[in-house]
Protein backbone atom coordinates (compact mmCIF):
# COMPACT_ATOMS: atom_id res chain seq x y z
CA UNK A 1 -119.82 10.27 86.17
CA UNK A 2 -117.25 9.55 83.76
CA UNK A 3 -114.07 7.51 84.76
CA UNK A 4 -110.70 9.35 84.12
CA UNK A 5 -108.02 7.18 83.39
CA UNK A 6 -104.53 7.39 85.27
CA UNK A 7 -101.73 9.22 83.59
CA UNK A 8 -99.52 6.31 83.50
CA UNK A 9 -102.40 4.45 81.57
CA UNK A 10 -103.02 7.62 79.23
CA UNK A 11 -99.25 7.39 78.19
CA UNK A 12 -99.52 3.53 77.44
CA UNK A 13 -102.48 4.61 74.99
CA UNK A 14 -100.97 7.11 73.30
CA UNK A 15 -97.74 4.74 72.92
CA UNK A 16 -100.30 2.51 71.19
CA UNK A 17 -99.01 1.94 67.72
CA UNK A 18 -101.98 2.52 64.83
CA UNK A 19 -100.11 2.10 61.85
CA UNK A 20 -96.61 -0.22 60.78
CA UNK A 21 -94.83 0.33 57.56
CA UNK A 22 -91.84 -1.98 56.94
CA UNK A 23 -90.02 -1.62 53.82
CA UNK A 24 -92.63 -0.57 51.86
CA UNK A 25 -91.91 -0.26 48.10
CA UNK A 26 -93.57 1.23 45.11
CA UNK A 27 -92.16 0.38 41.60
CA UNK A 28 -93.92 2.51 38.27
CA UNK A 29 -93.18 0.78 35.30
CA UNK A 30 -91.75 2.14 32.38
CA UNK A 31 -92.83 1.22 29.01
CA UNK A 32 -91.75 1.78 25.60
CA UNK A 33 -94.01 1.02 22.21
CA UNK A 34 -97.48 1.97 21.33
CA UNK A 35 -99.18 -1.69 20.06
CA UNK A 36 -96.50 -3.64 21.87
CA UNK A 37 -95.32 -2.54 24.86
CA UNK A 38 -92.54 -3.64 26.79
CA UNK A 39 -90.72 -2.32 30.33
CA UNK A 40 -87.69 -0.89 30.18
CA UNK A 41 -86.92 0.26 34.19
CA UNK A 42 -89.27 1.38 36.93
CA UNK A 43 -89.45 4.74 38.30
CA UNK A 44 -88.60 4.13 41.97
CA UNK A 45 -90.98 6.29 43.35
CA UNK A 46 -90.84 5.32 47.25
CA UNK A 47 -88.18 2.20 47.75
CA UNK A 48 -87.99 1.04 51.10
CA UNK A 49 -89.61 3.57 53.71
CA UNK A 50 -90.41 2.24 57.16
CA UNK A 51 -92.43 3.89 60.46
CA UNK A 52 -94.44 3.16 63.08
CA UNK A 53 -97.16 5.89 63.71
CA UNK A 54 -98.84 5.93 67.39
CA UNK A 55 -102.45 7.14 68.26
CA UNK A 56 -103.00 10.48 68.53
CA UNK A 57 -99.53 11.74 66.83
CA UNK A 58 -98.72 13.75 63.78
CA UNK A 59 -95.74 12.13 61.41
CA UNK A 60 -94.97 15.07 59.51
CA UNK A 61 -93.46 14.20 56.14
CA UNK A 62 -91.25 16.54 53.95
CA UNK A 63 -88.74 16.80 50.62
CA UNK A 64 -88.22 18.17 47.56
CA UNK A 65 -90.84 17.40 44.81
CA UNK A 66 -90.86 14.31 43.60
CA UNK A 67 -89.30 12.43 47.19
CA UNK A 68 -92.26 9.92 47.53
CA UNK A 69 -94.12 11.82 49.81
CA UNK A 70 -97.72 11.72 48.11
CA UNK A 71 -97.02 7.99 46.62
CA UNK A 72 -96.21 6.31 49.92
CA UNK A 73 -99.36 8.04 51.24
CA UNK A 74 -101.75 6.66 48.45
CA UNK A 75 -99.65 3.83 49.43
CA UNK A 76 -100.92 3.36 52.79
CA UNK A 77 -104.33 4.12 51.64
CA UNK A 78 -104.49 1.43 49.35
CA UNK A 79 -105.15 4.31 46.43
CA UNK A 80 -101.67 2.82 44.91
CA UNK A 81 -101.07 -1.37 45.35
CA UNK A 82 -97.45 -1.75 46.99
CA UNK A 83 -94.78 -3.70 45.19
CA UNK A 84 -93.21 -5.11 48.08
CA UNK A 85 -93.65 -4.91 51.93
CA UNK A 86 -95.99 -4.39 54.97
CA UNK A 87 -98.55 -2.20 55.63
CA UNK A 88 -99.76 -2.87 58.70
CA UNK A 89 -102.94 -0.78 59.98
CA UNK A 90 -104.58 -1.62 63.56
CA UNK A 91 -103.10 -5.21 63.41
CA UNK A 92 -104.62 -5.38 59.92
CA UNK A 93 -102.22 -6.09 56.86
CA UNK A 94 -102.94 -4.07 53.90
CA UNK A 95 -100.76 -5.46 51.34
CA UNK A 96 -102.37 -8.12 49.09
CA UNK A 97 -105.97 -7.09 49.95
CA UNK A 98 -108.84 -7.02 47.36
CA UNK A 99 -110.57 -4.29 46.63
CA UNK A 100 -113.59 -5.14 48.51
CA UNK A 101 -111.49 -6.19 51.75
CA UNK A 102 -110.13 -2.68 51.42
CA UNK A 103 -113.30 -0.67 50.82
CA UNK A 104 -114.28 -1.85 54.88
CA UNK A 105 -110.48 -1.39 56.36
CA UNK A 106 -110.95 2.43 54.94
CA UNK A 107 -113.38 3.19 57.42
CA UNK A 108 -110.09 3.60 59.77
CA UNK A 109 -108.07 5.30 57.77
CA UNK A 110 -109.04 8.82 55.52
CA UNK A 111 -107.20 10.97 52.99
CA UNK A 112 -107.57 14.95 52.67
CA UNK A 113 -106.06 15.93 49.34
CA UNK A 114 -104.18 18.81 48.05
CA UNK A 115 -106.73 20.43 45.73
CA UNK A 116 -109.70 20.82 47.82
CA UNK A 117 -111.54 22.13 44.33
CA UNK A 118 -110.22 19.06 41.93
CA UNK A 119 -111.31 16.44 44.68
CA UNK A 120 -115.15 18.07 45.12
CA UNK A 121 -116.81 16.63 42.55
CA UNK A 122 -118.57 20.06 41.13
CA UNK A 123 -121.95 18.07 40.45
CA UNK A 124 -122.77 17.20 43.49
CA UNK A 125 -124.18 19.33 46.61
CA UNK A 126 -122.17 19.70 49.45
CA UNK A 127 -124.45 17.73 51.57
CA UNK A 128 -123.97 15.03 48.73
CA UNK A 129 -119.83 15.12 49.04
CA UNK A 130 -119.89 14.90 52.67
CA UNK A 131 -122.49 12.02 52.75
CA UNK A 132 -121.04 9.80 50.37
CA UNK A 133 -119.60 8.28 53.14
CA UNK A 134 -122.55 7.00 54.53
CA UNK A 135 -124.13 5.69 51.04
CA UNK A 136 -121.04 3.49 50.65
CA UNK A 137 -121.01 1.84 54.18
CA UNK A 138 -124.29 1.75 54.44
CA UNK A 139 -124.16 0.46 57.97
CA UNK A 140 -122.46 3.35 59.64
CA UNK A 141 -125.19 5.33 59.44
CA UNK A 142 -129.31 4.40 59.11
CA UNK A 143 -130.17 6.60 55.89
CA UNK A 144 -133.27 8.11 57.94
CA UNK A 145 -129.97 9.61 59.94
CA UNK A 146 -127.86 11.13 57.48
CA UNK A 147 -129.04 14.15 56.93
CA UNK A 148 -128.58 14.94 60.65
CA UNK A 149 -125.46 13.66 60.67
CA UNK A 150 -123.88 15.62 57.52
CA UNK A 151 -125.12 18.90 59.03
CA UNK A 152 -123.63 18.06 62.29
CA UNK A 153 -120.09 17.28 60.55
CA UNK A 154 -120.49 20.57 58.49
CA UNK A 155 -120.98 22.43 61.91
CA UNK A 156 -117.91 20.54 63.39
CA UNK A 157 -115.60 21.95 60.61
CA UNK A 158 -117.01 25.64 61.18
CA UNK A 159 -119.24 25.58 58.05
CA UNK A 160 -123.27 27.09 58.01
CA UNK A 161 -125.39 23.46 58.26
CA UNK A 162 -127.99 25.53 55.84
CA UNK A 163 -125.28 25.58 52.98
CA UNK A 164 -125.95 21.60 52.49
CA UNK A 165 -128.08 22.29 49.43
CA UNK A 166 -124.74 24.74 47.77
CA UNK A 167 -122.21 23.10 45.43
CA UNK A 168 -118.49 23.47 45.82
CA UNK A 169 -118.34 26.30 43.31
CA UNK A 170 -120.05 28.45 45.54
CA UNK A 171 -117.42 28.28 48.45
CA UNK A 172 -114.30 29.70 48.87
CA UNK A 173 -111.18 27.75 48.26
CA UNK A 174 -110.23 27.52 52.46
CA UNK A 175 -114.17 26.20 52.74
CA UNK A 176 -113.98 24.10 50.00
CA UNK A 177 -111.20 22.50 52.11
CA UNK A 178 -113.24 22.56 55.03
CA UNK A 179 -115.74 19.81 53.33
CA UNK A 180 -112.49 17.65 52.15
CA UNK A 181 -112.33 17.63 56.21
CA UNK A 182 -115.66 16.85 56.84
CA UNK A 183 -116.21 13.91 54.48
CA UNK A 184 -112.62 12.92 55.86
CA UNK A 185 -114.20 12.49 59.46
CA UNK A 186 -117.57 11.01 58.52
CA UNK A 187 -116.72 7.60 58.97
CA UNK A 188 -114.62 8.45 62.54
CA UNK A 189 -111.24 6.67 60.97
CA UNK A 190 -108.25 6.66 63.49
CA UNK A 191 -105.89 8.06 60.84
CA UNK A 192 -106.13 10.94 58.67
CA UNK A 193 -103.74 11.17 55.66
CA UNK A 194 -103.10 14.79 55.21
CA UNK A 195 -101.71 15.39 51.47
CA UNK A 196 -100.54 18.57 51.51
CA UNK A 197 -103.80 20.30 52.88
CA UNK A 198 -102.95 23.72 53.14
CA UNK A 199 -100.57 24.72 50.16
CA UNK A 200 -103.29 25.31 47.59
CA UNK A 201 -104.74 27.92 50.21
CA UNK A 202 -103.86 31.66 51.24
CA UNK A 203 -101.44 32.09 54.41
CA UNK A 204 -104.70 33.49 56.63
CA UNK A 205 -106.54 30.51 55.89
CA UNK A 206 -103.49 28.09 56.26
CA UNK A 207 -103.64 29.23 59.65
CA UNK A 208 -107.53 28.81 60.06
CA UNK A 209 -107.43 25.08 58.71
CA UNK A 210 -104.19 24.15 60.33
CA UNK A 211 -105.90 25.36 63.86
CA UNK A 212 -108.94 23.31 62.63
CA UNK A 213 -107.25 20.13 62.45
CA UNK A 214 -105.31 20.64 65.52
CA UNK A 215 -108.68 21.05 67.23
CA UNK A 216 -110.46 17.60 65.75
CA UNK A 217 -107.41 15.74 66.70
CA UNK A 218 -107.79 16.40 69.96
CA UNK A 219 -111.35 16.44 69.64
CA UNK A 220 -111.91 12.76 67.84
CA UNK A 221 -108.13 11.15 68.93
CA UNK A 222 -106.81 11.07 65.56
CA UNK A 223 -103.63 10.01 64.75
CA UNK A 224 -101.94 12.06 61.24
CA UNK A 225 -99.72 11.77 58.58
CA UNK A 226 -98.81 15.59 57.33
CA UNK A 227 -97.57 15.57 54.07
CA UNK A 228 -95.98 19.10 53.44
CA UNK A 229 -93.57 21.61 51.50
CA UNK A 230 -93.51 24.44 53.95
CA UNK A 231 -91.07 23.36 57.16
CA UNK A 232 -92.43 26.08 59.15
CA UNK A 233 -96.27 24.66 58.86
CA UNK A 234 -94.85 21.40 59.31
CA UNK A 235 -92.39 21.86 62.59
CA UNK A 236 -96.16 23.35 64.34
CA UNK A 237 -98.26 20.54 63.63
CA UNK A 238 -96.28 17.47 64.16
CA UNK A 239 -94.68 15.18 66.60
CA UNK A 240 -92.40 13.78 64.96
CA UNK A 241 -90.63 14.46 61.27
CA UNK A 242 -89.27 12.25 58.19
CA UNK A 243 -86.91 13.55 56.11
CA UNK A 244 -87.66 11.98 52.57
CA UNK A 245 -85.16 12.28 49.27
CA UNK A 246 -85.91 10.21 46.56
CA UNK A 247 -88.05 7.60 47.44
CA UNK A 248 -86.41 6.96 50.66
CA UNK A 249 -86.32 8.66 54.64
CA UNK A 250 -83.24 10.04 55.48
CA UNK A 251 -83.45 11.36 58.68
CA UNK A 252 -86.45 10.74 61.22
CA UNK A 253 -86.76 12.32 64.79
CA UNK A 254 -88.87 14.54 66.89
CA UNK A 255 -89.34 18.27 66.21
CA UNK A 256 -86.49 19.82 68.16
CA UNK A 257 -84.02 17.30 66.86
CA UNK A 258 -84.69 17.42 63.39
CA UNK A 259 -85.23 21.27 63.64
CA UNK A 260 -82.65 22.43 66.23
CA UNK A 261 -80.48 20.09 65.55
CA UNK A 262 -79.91 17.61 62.37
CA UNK A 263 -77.59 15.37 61.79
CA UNK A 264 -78.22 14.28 57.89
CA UNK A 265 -76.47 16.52 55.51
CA UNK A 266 -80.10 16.78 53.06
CA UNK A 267 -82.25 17.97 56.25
CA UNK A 268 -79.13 20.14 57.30
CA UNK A 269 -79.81 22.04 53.31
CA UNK A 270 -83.21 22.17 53.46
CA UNK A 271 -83.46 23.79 57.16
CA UNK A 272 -80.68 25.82 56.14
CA UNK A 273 -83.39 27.28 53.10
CA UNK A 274 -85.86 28.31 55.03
CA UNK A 275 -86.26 32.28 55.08
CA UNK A 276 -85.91 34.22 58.53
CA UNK A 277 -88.01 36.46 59.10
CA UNK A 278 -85.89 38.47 61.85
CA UNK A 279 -83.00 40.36 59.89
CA UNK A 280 -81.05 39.96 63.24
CA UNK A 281 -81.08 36.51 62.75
CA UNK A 282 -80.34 36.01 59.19
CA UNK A 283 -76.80 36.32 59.32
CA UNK A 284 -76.33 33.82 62.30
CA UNK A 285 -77.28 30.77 59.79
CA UNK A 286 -75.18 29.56 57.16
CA UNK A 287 -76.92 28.88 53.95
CA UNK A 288 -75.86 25.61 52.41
CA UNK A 289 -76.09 25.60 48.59
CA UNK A 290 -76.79 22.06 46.71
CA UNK A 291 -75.30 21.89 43.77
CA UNK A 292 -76.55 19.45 40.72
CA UNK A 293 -80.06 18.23 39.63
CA UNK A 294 -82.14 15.16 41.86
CA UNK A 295 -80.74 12.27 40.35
CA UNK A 296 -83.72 10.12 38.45
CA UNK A 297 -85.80 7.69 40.13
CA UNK A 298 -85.37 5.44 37.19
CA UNK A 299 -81.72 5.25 37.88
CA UNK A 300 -80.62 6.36 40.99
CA UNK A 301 -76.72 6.54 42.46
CA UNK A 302 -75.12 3.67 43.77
CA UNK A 303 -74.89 3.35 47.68
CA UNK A 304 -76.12 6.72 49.19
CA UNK A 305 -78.29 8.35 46.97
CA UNK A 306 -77.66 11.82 48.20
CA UNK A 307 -73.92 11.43 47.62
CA UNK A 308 -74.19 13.07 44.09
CA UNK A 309 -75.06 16.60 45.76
CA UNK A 310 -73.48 15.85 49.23
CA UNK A 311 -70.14 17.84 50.44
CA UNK A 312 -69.27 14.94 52.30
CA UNK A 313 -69.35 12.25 50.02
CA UNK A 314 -66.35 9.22 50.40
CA UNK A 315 -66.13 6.39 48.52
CA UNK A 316 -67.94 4.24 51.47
CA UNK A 317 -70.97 6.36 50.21
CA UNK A 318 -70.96 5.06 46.90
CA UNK A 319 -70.38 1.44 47.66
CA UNK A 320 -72.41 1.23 50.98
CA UNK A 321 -75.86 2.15 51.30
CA UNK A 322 -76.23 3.96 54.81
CA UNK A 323 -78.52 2.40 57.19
CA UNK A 324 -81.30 4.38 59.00
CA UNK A 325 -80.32 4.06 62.41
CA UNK A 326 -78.95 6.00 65.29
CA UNK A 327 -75.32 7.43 64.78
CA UNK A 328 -72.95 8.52 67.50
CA UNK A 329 -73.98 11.69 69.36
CA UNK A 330 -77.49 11.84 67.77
CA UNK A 331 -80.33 9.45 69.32
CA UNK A 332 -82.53 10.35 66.04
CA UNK A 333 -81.79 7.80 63.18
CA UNK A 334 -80.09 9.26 60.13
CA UNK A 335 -78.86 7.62 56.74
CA UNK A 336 -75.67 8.88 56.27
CA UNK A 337 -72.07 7.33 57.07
CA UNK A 338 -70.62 10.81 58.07
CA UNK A 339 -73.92 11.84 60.36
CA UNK A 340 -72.77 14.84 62.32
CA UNK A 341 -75.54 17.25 64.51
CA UNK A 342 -75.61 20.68 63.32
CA UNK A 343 -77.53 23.22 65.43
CA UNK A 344 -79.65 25.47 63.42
CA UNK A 345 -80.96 28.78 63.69
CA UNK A 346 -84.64 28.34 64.11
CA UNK A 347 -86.44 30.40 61.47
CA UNK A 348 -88.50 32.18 63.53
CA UNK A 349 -85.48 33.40 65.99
């Protein structure tokens, strides 16, 4: 008979924190000259972005194109080196590791990617893909095993075991995704680094994978990090939400608060852009229009760096970076001087 555990001592495990980011930077270089080069700025892709993630939750992370969202999650993988601050994973700190010490720490912690056809490598079976895995930590699994255990993750994911022998080519773009899932889980990590999983694939088989990964997080107690465009996929997945714009979070909370009712002036715009599908509803929301182009990473504003498309910009915002904290009213931290909550229509009605 298996032991149940209490459900005071199944909330102090799922308060459990997996992952620590504090001030985590990432600095591109950029370079001018062909023979000899020199730098002349950095493109601040992600410049001072800190969160705790706890087991078994989803940190949904969204913004406009070009935010930081897919650079501080090759971050935490270790895919990008950071240029300043602490990665902390499972008591484990990331930043500074070699290579090799890296290799073994990514047994914890796996990556699905956006382009489930560019990340397949076409040349190799699926059985191949999925137990790569196993060939590079060759202790996880006894090779006499592997076979039997690639089918069994193919099964997990909804995929035909027989197909082992078929190359990616020969699967449809949501099933293609499907194996980017499976080789994801082979190793049993703790956190899965979702990269924008779904917005390569049709709406039908958004659902399907969506559903999917809902289902192994339960299933294998993984903790997430869902990078996404579309707030409506990200408001049913996840626990809790970052707001990034340009390289930095703006606005962090849990799904009703950031959804029903935000306080930063960016999340306010982007919630506010979201189509309604109920024509009742659409005329119950105001639509907030930003005005000017995202400043550049390689220089951006003084102080707040939303304050060049923000209706509420003072001179404080220019000469005083905001803080990310709680602001009067609102228990969810927000980076703005002039937070206010703002209750939104939701989308769906």
């Amino acid at each position: 008979m298996t032991a149940t555990s209490s459900p005071s001592a199944e909330r102090e495990r799922r308060a459990e924190t997996v992952l620590s980011v504090r001030d985590v930077v990432k600095h591109f270089p950029v370079t001018q000259g062909i023979v000899f080069k020199r730098t002349i700025g950095h493109v601040r892709a992600v410049d001072g972005v800190s969160f705790d993630l706890r087991r078994g939750e989803t940190l949904g992370l969204v913004g406009e194109s070009g935010c930081g969202k897919s650079t501080l999650s090759r971050t935490i993988m270790g895919l990008e080196h950071a240029t300043a601050g602490s990665i902390d994973l499972l008591g484990e700190e990331l930043v500074g590791m070699s290579e090799r010490q890296l290799r073994k720490v990514r047994r914890n912690v796996q990556i699905i990617f956006q382009d489930p056809y560019a990340s397949l490598d076409p040349r190799m079976t699926v059985g191949g893909i999925v137990g790569e895995p196993f060939r590079i930590h060759s202790d996880v699994a006894p090779r006499g095993d592997r076979l039997r255990r690639v089918q069994g993750l193919l099964e997990v994911v909804g995929l035909n075991p027989e197909h082992i022998n078929r190359y990616p080519h020969q699967f449809s773009g949501g099933q293609r995704q499907r194996i980017g899932i499976a080789r994801a889980l082979a190793l049993r990590p703790q956190i899965i680094v979702c990269d924008e999983p779904v917005s390569a694939l049709d709406v039908s088989v958004q659902a399907q994978v969506i559903n999917l990964l809902e289902r192994l997080q339960d299933e294998f107690d993984l903790s997430y990090i869902f990078v996404a465009h579309d707030l409506s996929v990200v408001r049913h997945i996840s626990d809790r939400i970052a707001v990034m714009y340009l390289g930095k979070i703006v606005e962090i909370g849990d799904e009703i608060q950031i959804y029903d009712h935000p306080t930063h002036p960016y999340t306010q715009a982007l919630l506010s852009a979201v189509p309604v599908p109920d024509p009742s509803l659409r005329g119950r929301r105001e639509e907030i229009v930003l005005e000017g182009d995202v400043p550049s990473p390689v220089d951006p504003p003084s102080g707040c760096r939303f304050r060049t498309r923000c209706w509420k910009a003072q001179e404080i915002c220019a000469a005083e970076e905001p803080a990310l904290k709680p602001r009067p009213g609102s228990p969810q931290p927000s980076a703005c001087h002039f937070a206010e909550q703002r209750d939104v229509v939701h989308p769906t009605g």
